[in-house]
Protein backbone atom coordinates (compact mmCIF):
# COMPACT_ATOMS: atom_id res chain seq x y z
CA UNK A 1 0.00 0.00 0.00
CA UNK A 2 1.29 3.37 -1.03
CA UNK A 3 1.57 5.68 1.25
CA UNK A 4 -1.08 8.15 -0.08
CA UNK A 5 -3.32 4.93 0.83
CA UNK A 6 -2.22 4.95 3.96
CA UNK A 7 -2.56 8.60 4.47
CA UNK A 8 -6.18 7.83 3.34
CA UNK A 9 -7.17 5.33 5.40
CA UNK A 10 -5.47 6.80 8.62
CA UNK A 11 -7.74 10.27 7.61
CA UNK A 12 -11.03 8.13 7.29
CA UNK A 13 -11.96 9.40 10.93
CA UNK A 14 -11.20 12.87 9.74
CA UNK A 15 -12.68 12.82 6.67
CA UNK A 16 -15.98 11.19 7.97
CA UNK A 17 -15.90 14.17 10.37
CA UNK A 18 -15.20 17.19 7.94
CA UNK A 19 -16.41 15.73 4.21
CA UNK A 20 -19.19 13.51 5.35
CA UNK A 21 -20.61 16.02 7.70
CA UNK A 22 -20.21 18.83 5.35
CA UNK A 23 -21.88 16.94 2.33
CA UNK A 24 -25.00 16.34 4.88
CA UNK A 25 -24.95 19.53 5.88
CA UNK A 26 -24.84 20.77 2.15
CA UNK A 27 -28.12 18.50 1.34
CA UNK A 28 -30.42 20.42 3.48
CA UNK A 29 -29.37 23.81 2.11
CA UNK A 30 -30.53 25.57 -1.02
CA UNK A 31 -27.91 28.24 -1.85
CA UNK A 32 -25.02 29.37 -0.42
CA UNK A 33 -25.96 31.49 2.97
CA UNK A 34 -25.32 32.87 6.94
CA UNK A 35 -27.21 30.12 8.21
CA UNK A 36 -24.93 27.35 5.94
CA UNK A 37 -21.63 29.44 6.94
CA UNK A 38 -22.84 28.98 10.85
CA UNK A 39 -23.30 25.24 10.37
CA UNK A 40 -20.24 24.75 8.66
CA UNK A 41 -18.07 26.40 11.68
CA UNK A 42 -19.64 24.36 14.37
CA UNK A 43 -18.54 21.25 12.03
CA UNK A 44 -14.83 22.51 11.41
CA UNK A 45 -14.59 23.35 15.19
CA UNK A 46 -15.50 19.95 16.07
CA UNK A 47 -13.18 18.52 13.73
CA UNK A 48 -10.25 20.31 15.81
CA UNK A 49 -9.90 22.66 13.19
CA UNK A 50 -9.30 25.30 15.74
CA UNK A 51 -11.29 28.36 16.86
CA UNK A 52 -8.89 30.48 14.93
CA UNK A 53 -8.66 28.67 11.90
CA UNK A 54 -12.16 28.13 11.42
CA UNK A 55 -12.48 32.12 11.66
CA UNK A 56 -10.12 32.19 9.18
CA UNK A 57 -11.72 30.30 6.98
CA UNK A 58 -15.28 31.42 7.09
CA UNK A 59 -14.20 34.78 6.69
CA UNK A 60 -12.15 33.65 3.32
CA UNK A 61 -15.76 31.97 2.37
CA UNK A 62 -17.83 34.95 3.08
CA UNK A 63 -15.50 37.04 1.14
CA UNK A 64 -16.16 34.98 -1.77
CA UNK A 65 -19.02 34.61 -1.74
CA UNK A 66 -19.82 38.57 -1.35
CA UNK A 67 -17.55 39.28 -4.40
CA UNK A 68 -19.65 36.52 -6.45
CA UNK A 69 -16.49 33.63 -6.46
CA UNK A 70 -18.98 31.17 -4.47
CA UNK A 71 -22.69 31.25 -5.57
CA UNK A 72 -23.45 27.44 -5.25
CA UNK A 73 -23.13 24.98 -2.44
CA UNK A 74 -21.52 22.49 -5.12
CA UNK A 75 -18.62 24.64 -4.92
CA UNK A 76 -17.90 24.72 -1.22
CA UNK A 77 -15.87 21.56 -1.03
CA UNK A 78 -13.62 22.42 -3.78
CA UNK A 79 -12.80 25.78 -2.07
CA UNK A 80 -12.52 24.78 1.17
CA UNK A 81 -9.85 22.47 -0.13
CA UNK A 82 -8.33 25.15 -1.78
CA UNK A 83 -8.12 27.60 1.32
CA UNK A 84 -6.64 24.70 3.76
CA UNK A 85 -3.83 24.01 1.16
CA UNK A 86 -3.17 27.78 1.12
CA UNK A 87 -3.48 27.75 4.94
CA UNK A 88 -1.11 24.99 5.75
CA UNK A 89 1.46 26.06 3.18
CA UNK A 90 4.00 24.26 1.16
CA UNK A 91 5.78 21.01 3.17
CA UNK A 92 9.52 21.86 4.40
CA UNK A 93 12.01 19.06 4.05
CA UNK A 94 14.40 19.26 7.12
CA UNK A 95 17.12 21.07 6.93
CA UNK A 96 20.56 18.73 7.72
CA UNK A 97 23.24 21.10 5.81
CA UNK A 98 26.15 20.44 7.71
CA UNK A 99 27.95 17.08 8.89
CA UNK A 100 26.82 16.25 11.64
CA UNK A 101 23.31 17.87 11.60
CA UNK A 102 21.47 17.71 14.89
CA UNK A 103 17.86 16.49 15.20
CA UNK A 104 16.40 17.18 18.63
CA UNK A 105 13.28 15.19 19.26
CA UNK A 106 11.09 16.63 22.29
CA UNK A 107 7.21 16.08 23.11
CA UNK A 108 5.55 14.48 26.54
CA UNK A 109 5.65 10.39 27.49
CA UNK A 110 3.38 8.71 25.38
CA UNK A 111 2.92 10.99 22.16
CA UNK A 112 5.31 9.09 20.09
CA UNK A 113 8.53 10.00 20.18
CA UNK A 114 10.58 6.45 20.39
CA UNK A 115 8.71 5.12 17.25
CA UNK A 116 8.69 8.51 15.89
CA UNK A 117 12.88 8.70 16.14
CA UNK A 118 13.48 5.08 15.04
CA UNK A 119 10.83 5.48 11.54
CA UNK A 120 12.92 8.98 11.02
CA UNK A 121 15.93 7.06 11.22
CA UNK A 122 15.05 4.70 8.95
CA UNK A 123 14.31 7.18 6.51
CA UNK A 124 17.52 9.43 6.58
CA UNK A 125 19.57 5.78 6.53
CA UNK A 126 17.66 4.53 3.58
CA UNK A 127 18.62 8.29 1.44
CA UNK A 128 22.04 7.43 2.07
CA UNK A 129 22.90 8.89 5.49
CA UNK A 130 24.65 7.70 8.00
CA UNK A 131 23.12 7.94 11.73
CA UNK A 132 23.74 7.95 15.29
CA UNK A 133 20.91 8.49 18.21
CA UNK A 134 21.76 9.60 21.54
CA UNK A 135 19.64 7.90 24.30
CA UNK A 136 19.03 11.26 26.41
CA UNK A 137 15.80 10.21 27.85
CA UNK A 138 17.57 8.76 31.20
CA UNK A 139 14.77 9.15 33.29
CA UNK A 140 11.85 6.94 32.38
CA UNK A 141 12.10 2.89 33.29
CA UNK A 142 12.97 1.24 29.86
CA UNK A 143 13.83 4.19 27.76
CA UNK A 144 16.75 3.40 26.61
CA UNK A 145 15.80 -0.58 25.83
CA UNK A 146 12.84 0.60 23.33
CA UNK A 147 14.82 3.24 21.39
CA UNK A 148 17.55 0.26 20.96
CA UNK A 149 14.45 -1.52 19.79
CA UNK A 150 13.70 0.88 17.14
CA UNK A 151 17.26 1.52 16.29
CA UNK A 152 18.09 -2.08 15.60
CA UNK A 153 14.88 -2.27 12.94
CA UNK A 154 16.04 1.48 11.54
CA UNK A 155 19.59 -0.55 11.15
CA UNK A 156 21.31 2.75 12.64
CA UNK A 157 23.74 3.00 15.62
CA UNK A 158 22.65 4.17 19.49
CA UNK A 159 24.76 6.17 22.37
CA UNK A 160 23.74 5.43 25.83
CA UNK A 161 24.53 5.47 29.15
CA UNK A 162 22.91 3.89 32.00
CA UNK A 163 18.87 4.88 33.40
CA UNK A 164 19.47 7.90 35.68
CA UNK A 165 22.93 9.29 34.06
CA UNK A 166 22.64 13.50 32.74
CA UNK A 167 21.39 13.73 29.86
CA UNK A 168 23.23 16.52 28.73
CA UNK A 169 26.66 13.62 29.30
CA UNK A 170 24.84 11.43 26.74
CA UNK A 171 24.30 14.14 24.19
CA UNK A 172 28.20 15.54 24.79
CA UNK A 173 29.08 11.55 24.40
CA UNK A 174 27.21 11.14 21.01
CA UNK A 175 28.76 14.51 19.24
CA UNK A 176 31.87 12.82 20.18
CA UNK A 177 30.68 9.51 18.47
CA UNK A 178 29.26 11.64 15.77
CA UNK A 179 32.20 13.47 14.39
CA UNK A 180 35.02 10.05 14.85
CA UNK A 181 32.88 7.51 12.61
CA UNK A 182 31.71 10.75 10.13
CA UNK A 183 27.93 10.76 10.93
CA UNK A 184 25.65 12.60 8.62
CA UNK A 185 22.98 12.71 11.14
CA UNK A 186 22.78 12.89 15.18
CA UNK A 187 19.24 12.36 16.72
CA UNK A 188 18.89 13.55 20.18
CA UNK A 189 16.21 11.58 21.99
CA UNK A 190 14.84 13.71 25.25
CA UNK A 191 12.85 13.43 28.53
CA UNK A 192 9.06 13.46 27.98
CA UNK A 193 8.71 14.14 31.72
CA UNK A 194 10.51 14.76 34.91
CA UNK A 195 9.14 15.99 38.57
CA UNK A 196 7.75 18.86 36.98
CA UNK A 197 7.91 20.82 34.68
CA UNK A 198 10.30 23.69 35.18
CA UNK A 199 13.27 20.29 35.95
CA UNK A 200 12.41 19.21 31.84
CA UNK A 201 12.62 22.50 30.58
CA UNK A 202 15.92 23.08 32.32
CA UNK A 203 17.02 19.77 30.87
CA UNK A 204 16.31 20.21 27.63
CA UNK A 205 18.07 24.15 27.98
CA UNK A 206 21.14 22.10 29.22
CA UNK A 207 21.09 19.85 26.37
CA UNK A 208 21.00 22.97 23.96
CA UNK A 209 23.89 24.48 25.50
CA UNK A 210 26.42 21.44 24.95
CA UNK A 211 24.92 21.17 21.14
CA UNK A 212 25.84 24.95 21.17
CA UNK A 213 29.58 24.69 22.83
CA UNK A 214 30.24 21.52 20.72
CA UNK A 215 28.63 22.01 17.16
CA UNK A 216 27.95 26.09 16.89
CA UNK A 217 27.69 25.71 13.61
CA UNK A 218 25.58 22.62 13.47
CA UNK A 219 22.28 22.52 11.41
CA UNK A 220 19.47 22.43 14.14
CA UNK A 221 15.84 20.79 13.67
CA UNK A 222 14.10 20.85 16.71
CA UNK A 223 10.95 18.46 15.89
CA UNK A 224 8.46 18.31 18.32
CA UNK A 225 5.97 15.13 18.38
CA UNK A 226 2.41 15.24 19.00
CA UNK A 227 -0.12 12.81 19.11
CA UNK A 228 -2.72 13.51 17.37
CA UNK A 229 -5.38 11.57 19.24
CA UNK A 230 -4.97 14.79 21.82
CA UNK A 231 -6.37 17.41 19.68
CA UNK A 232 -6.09 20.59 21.28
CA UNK A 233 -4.06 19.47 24.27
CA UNK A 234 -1.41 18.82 21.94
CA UNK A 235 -1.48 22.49 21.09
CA UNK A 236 -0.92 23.63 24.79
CA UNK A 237 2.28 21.42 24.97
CA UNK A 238 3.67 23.03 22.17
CA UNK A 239 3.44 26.24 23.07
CA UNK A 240 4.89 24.91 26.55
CA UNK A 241 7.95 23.39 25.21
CA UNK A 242 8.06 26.29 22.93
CA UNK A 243 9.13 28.70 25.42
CA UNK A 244 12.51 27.01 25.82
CA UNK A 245 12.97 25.22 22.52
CA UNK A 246 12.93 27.04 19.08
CA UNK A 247 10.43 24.45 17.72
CA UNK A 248 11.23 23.96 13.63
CA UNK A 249 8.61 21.18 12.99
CA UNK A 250 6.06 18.95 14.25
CA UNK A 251 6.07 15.34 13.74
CA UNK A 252 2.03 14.43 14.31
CA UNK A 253 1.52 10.57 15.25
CA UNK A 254 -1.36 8.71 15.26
CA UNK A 255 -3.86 10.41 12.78
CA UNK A 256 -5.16 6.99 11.84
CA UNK A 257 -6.82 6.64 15.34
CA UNK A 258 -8.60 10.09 15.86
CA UNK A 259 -11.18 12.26 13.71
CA UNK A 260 -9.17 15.22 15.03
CA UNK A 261 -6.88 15.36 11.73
CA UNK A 262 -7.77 19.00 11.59
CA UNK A 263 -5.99 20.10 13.73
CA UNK A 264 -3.09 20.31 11.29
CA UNK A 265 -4.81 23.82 10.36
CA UNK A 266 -4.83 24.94 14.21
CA UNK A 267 -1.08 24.37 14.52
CA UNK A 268 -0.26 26.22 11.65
CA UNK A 269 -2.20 29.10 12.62
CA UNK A 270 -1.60 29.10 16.07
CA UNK A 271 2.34 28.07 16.20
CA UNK A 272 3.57 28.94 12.89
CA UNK A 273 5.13 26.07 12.92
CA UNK A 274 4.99 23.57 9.79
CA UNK A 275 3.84 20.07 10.08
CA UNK A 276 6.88 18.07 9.42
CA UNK A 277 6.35 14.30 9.19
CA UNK A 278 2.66 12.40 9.86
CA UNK A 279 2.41 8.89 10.90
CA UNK A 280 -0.99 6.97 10.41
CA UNK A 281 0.56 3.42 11.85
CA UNK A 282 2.78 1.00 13.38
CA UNK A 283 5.42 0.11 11.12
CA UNK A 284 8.42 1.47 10.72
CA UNK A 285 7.81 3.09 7.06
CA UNK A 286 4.23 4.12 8.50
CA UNK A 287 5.66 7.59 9.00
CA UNK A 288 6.30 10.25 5.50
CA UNK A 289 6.98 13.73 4.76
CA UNK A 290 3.73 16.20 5.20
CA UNK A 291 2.24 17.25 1.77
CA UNK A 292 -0.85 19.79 2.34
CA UNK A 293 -1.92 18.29 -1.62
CA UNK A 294 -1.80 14.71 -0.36
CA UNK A 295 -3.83 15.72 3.03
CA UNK A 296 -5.92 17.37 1.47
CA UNK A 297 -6.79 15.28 -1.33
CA UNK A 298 -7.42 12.03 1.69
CA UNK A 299 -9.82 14.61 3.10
CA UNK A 300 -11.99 15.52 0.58
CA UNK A 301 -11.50 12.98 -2.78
């Protein structure tokens, strides 16, 4: 199965809760109106589209239809997929410039981010890079053993220590690694959680500040996994970890098990921050570069 299959499939939640309430709510209207605007925001808000973003896009729908663009409800599907491509924007590959690049992989316990590093992995080794991953997550019982899980199937090698050592030692440790065997690629796994909050964020500032003494002129990704399933929770922990970590991207797991897929738009408007990577699965190549065309088109075709 393709992955635009996939990318289907995993959306069929979504797109029952956007395109199948929308062409329901289009059968009991005549023409194009206030009260079919009104319906159509209460369905996009529910879809996790976001407050914002559904603002934005009813006023884009009004507009057209005051200057005469939008006169029948036929036409309403096509241009709402037109205005969320233009909303979401063009993909962005990452940037890995340099040798070593860093990747810096944040986001709470249970979003995503173990499977999320090892499909990424997989990826970058299967273009023809060569990859390390630094086991920073210290803190949580069995960290370490499942990224060595996922690192064995992306076929890519691992820097650890043992549960409880710094973090920040692990990541100075695999820079060193990095630059002897000529690594394209480091991936810095991170704590999803300490005894609060303020003791991750100062973590993950420590962290920054050894990638910043020992590879100033590294290219930086700072990808930030969300689960999708979370809808707008997910959105409040990114602008958390925001605060101390320049976020570059968003990796968004498990759109195949929610109908919350719209909340892609919210991020975008709220974050400014572009959707990265999706994954709609378990397997390691169940994870692929974010194309608004693609999304769109498992949405509404």
């Amino acid at each position: 199965m393709g992955f635009l299959s996939k990318l289907k499939s995993g959306l069929q939640k979504t797109k029952n809760a956007l395109f199948g309430k929308i062409h329901d709510m289009l059968s009991h209207f005549v023409r194009v109106d206030e009260d079919m605007l009104d319906e159509l925001e209460e369905i996009l808000i529910c879809a996790d589209v976001g407050v914002d973003a559904t603002e934005e896009i009813i006023d884009e729908l009004r507009l057209r239809i005051k200057d005469g663009r939008l006169k029948e409800k036929e036409q309403i599907i096509s241009t709402l997929q037109e205005i969320l491509i233009s909303m979401i924007g063009e993909g962005e590959e990452l940037k890995l410039e340099t040798k070593p690049s860093v990747i810096l992989v944040i986001g709470v316990n249970g979003a995503g981010k173990t499977t999320s590093i090892g499909k990424i992995a997989n990826r970058l080794r299967e273009s023809g890079k060569k990859v390390v991953v630094a086991a920073a997550d210290t803190f949580r019982a069995a960290a370490i053993d499942q990224l060595q899980v996922w690192c064995d199937r992306a076929k890519v090698e691992m820097v650890h220590q043992h549960e409880g050592s710094d973090p920040a030692a692990v990541v100075y440790d695999a820079i060193g690694y990095a630059k002897t065997h000529g690594s394209d690629v480091l991936i810095i796994d991170t704590a999803g959680r300490l005894q609060n909050k303020t003791n991750l964020m100062n973590e993950l500032a420590k962290i920054n500040r050894v990638i910043d003494r020992e590879l100033p002129d590294a290219s930086r990704e700072n990808l930030l996994v969300l689960d999708a399933t979370t809808g707008q929770n997910a959105i409040s922990q990114a602008k958390e970890f925001s605060k101390t970590a320049k976020i570059t991207g968003i990796v968004l797991n498990k759109l195949d098990g929610t109908a919350k897929g719209g909340m892609i738009l919210s991020i975008r408007k709220e974050l400014d921050v572009p959707v990265k990577f999706v994954g709609v699965g378990e397997k390691i190549d169940d994870m692929h570069e974010f194309d608004a065309n693609e999304y769109a088109k498992a949405i509404f075709e």
